[in-house]
ModelCIF file with pLDDT and N, C-alpha, C, O atoms, coordinates in Angstrom:
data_MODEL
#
_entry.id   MODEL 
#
_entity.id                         1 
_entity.type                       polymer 
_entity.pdbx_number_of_molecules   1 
#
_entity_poly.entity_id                      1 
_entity_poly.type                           'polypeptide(L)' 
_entity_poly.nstd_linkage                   no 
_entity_poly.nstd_monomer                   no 
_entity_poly.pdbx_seq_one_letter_code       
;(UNK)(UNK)(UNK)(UNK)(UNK)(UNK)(UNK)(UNK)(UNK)(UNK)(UNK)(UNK)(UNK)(UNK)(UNK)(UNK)
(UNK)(UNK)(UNK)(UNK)(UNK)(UNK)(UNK)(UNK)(UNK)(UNK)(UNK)(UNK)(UNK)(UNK)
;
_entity_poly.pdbx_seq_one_letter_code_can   XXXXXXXXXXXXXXXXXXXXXXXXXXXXXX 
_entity_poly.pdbx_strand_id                 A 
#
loop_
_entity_poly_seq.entity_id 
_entity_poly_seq.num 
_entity_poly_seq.mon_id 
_entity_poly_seq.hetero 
1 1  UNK n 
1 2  UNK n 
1 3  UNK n 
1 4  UNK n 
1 5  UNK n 
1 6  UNK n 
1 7  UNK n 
1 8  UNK n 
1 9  UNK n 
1 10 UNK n 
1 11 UNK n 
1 12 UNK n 
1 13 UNK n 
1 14 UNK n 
1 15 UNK n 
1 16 UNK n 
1 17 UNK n 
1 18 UNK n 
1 19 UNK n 
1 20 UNK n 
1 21 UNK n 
1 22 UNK n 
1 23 UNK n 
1 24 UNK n 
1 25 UNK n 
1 26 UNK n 
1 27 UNK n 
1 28 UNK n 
1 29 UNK n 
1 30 UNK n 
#
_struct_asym.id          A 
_struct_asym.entity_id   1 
#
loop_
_ma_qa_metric.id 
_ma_qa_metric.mode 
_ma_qa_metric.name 
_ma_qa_metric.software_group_id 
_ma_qa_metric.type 
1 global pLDDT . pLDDT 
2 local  pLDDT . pLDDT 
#
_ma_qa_metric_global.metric_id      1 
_ma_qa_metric_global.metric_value   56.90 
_ma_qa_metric_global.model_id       1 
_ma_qa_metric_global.ordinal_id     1 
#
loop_
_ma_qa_metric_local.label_asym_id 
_ma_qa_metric_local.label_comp_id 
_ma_qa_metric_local.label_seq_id 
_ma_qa_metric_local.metric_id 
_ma_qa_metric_local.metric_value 
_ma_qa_metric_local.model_id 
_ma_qa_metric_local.ordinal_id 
A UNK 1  2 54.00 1 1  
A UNK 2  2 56.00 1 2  
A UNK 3  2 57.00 1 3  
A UNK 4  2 55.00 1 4  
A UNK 5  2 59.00 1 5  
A UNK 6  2 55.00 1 6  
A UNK 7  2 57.00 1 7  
A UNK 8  2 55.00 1 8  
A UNK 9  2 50.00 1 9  
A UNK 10 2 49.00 1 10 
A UNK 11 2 49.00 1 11 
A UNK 12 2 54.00 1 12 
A UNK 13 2 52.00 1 13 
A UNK 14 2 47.00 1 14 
A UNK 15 2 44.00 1 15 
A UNK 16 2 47.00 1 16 
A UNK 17 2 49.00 1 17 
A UNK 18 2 50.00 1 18 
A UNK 19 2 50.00 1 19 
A UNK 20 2 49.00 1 20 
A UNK 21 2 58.00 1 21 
A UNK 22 2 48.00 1 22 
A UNK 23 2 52.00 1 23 
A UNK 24 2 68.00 1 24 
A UNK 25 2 70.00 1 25 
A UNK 26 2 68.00 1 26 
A UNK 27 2 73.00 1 27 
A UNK 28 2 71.00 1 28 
A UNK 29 2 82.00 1 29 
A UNK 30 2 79.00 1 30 
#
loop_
_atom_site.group_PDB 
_atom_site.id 
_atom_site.type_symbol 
_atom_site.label_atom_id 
_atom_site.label_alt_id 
_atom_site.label_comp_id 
_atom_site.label_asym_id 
_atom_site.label_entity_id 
_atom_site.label_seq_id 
_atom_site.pdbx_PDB_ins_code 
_atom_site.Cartn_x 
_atom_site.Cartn_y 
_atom_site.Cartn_z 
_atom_site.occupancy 
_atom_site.B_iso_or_equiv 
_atom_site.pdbx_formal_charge 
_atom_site.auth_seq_id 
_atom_site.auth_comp_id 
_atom_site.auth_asym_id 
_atom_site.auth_atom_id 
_atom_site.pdbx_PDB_model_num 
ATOM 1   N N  . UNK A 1 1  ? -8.312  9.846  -18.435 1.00 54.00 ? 1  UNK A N  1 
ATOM 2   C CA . UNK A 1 1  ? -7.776  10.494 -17.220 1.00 54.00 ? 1  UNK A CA 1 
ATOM 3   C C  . UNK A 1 1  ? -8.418  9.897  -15.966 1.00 54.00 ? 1  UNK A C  1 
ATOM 4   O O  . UNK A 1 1  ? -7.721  9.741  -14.964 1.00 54.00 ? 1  UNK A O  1 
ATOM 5   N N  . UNK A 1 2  ? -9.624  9.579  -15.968 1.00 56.00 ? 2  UNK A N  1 
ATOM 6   C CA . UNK A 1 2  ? -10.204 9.108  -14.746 1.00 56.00 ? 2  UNK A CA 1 
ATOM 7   C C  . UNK A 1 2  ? -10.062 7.725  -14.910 1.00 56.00 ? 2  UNK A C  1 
ATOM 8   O O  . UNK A 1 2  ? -10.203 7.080  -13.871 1.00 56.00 ? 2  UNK A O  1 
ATOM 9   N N  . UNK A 1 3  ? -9.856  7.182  -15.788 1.00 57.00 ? 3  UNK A N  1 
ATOM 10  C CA . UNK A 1 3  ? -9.274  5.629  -15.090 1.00 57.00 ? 3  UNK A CA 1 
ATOM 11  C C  . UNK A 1 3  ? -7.677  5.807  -14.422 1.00 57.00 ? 3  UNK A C  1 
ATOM 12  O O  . UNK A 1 3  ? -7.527  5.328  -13.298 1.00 57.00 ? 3  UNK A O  1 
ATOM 13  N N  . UNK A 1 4  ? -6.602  6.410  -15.007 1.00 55.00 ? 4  UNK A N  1 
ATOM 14  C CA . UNK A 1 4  ? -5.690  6.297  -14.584 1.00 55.00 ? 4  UNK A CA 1 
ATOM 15  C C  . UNK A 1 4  ? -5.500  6.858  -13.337 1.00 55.00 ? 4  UNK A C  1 
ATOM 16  O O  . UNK A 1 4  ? -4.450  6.658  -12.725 1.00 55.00 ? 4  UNK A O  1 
ATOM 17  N N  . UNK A 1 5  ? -6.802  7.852  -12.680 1.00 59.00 ? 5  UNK A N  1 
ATOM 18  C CA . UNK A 1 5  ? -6.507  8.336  -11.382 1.00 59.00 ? 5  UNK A CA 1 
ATOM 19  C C  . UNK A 1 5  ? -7.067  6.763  -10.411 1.00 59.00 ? 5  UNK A C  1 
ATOM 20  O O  . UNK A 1 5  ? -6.752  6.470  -9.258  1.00 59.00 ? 5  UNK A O  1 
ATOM 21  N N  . UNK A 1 6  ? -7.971  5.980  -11.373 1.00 55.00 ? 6  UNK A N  1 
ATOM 22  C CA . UNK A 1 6  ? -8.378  4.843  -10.309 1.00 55.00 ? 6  UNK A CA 1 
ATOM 23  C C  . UNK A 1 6  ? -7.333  4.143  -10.055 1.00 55.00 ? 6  UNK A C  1 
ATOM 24  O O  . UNK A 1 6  ? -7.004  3.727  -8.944  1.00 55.00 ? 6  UNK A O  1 
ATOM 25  N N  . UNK A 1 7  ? -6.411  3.883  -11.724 1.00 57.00 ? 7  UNK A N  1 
ATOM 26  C CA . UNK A 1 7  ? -5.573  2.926  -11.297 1.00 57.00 ? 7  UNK A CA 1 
ATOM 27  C C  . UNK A 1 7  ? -4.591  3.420  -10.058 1.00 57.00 ? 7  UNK A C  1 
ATOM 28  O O  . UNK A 1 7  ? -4.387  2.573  -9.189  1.00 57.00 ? 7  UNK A O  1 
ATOM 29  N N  . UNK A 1 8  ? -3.979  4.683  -9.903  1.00 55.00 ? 8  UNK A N  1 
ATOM 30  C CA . UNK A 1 8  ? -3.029  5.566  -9.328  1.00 55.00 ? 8  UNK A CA 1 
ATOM 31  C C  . UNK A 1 8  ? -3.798  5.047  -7.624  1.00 55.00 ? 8  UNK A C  1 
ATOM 32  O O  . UNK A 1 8  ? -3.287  4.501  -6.646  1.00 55.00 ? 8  UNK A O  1 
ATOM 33  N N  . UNK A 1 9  ? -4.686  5.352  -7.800  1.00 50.00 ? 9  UNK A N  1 
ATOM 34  C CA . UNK A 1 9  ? -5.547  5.406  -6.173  1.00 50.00 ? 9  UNK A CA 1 
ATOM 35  C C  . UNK A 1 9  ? -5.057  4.177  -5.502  1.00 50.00 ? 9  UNK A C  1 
ATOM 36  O O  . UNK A 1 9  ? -4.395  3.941  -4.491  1.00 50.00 ? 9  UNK A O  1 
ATOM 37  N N  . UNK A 1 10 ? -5.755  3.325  -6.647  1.00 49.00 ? 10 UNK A N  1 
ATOM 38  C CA . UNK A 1 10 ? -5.590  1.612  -6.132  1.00 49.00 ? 10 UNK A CA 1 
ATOM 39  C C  . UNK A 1 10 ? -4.349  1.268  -6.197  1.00 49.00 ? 10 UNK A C  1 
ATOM 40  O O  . UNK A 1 10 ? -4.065  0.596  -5.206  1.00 49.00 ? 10 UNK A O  1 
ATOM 41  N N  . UNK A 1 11 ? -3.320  1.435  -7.018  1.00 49.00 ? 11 UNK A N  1 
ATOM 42  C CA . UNK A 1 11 ? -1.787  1.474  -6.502  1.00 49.00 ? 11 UNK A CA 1 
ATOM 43  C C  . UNK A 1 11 ? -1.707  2.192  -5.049  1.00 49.00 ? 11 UNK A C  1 
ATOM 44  O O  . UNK A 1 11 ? -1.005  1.776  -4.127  1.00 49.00 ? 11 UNK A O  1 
ATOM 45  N N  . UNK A 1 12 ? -2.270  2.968  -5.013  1.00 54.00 ? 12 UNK A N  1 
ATOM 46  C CA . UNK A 1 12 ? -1.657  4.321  -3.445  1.00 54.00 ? 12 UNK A CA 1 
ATOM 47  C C  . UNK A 1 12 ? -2.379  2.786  -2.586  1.00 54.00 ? 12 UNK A C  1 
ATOM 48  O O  . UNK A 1 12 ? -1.484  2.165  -2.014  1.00 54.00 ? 12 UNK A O  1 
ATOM 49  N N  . UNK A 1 13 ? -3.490  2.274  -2.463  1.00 52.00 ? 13 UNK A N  1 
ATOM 50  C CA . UNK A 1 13 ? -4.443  1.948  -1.998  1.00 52.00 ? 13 UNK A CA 1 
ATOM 51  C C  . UNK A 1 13 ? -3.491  0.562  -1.398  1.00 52.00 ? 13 UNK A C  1 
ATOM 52  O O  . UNK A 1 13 ? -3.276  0.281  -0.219  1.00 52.00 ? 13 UNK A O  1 
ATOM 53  N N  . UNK A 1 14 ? -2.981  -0.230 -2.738  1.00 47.00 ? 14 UNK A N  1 
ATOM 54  C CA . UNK A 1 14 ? -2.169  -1.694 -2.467  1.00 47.00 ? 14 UNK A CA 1 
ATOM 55  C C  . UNK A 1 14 ? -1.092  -1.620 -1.725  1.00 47.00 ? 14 UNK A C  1 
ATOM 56  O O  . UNK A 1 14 ? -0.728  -2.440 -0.882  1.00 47.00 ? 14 UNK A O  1 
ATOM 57  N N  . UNK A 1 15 ? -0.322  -0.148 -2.187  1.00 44.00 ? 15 UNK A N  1 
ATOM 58  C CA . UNK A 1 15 ? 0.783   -0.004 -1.382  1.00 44.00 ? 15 UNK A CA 1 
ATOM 59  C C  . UNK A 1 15 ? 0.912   0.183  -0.092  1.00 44.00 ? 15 UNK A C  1 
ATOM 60  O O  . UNK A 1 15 ? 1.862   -0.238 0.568   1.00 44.00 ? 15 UNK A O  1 
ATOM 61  N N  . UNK A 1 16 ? -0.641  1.234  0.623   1.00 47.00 ? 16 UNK A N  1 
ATOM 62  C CA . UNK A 1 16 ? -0.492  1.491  1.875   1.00 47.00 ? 16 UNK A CA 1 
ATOM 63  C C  . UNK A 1 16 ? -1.105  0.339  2.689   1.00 47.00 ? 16 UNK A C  1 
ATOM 64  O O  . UNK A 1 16 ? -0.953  0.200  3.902   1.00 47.00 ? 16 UNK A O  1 
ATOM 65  N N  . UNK A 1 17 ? -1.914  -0.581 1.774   1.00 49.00 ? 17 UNK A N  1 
ATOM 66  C CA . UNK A 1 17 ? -2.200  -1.585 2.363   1.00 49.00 ? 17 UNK A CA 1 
ATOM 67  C C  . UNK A 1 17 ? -1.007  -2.725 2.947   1.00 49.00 ? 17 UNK A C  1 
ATOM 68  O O  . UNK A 1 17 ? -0.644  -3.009 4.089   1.00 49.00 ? 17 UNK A O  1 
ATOM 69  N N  . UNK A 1 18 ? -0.593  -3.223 1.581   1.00 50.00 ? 18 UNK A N  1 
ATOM 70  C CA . UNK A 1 18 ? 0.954   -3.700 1.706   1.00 50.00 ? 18 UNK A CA 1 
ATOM 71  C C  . UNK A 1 18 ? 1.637   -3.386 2.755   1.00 50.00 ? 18 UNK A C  1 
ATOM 72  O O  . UNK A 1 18 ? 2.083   -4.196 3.568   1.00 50.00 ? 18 UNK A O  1 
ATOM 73  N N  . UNK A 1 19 ? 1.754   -2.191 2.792   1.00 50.00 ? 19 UNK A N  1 
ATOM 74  C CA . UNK A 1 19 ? 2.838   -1.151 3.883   1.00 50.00 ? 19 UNK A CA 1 
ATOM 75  C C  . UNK A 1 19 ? 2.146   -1.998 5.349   1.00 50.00 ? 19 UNK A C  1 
ATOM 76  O O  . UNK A 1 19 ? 2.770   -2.951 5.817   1.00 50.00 ? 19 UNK A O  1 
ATOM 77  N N  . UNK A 1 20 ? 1.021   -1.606 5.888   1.00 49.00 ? 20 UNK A N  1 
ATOM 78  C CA . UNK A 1 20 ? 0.449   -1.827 6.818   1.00 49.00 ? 20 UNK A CA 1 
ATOM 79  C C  . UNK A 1 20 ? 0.406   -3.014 6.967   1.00 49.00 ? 20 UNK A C  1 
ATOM 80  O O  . UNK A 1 20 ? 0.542   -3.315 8.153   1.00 49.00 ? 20 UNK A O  1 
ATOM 81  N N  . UNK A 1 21 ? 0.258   -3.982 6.206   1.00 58.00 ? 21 UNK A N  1 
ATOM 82  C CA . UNK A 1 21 ? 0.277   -5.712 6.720   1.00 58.00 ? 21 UNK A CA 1 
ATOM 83  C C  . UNK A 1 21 ? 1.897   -6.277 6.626   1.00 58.00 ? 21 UNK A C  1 
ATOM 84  O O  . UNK A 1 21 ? 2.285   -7.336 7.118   1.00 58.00 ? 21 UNK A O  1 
ATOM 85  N N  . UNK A 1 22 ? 2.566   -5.498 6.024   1.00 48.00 ? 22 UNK A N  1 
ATOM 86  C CA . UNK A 1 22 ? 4.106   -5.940 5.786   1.00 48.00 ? 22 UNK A CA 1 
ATOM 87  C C  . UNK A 1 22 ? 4.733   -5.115 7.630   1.00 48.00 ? 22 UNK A C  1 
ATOM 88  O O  . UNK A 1 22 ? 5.612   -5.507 8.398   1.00 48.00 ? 22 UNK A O  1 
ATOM 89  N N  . UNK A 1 23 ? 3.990   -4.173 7.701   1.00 52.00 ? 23 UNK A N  1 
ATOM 90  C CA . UNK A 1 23 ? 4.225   -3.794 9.263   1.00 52.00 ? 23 UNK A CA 1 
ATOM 91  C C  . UNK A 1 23 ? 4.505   -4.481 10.474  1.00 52.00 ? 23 UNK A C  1 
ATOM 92  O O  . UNK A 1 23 ? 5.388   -4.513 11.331  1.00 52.00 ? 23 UNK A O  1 
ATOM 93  N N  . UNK A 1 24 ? 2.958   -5.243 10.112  1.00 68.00 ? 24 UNK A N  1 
ATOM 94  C CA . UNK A 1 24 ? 2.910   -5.783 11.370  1.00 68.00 ? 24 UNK A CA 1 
ATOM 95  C C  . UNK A 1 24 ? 3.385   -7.178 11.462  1.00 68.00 ? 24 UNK A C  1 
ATOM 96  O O  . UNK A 1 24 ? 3.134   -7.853 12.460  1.00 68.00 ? 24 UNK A O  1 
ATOM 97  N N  . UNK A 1 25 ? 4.114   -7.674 10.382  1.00 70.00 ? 25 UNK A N  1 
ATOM 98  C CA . UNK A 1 25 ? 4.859   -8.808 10.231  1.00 70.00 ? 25 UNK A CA 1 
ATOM 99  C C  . UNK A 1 25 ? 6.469   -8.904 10.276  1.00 70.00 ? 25 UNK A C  1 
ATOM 100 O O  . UNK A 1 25 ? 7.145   -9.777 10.821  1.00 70.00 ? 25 UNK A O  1 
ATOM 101 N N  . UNK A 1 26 ? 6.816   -7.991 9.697   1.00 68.00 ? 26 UNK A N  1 
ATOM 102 C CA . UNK A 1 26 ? 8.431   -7.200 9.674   1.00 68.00 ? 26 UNK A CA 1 
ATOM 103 C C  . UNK A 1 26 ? 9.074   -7.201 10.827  1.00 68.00 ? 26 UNK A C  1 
ATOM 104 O O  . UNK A 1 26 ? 8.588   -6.620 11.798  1.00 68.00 ? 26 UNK A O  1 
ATOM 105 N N  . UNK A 1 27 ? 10.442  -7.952 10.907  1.00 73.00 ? 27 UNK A N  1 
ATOM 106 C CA . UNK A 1 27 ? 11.013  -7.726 12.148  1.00 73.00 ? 27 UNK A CA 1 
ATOM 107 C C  . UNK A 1 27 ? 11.208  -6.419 13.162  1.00 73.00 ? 27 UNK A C  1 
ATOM 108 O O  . UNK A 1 27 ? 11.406  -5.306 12.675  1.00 73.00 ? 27 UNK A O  1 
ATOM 109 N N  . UNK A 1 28 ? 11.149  -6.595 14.411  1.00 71.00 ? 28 UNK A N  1 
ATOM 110 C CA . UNK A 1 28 ? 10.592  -5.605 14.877  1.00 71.00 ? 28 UNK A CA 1 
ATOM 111 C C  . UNK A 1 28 ? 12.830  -4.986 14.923  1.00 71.00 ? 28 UNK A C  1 
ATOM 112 O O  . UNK A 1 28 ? 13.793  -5.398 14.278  1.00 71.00 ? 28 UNK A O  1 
ATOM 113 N N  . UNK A 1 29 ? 12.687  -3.876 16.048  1.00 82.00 ? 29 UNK A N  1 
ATOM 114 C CA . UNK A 1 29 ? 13.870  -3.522 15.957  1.00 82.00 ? 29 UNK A CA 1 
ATOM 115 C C  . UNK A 1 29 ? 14.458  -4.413 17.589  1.00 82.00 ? 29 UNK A C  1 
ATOM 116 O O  . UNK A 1 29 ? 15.634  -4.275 17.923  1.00 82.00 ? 29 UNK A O  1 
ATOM 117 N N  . UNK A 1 30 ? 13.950  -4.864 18.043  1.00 79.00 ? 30 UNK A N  1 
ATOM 118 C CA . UNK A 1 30 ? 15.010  -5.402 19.386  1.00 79.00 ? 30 UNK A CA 1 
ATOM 119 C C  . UNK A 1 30 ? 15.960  -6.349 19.234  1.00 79.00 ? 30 UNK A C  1 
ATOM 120 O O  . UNK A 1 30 ? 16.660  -6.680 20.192  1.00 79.00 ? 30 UNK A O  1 
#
């Protein structure tokens, strides 16, 4: 159980990272 909450974290962790660098690269809307 407690590894799969690490793996879960570090998924949450890659994704919001991801999210945030895919942000600030992503066409903007103008």
């Amino acid at each position: 159980f407690g590894c799969l909450i690490l793996i879960i974290a570090a998924v949450i962790i890659a994704l919001v990272t991801g999210n945030f660098i895919y942000g600030w690269n992503a066409s903007g809307p103008l």
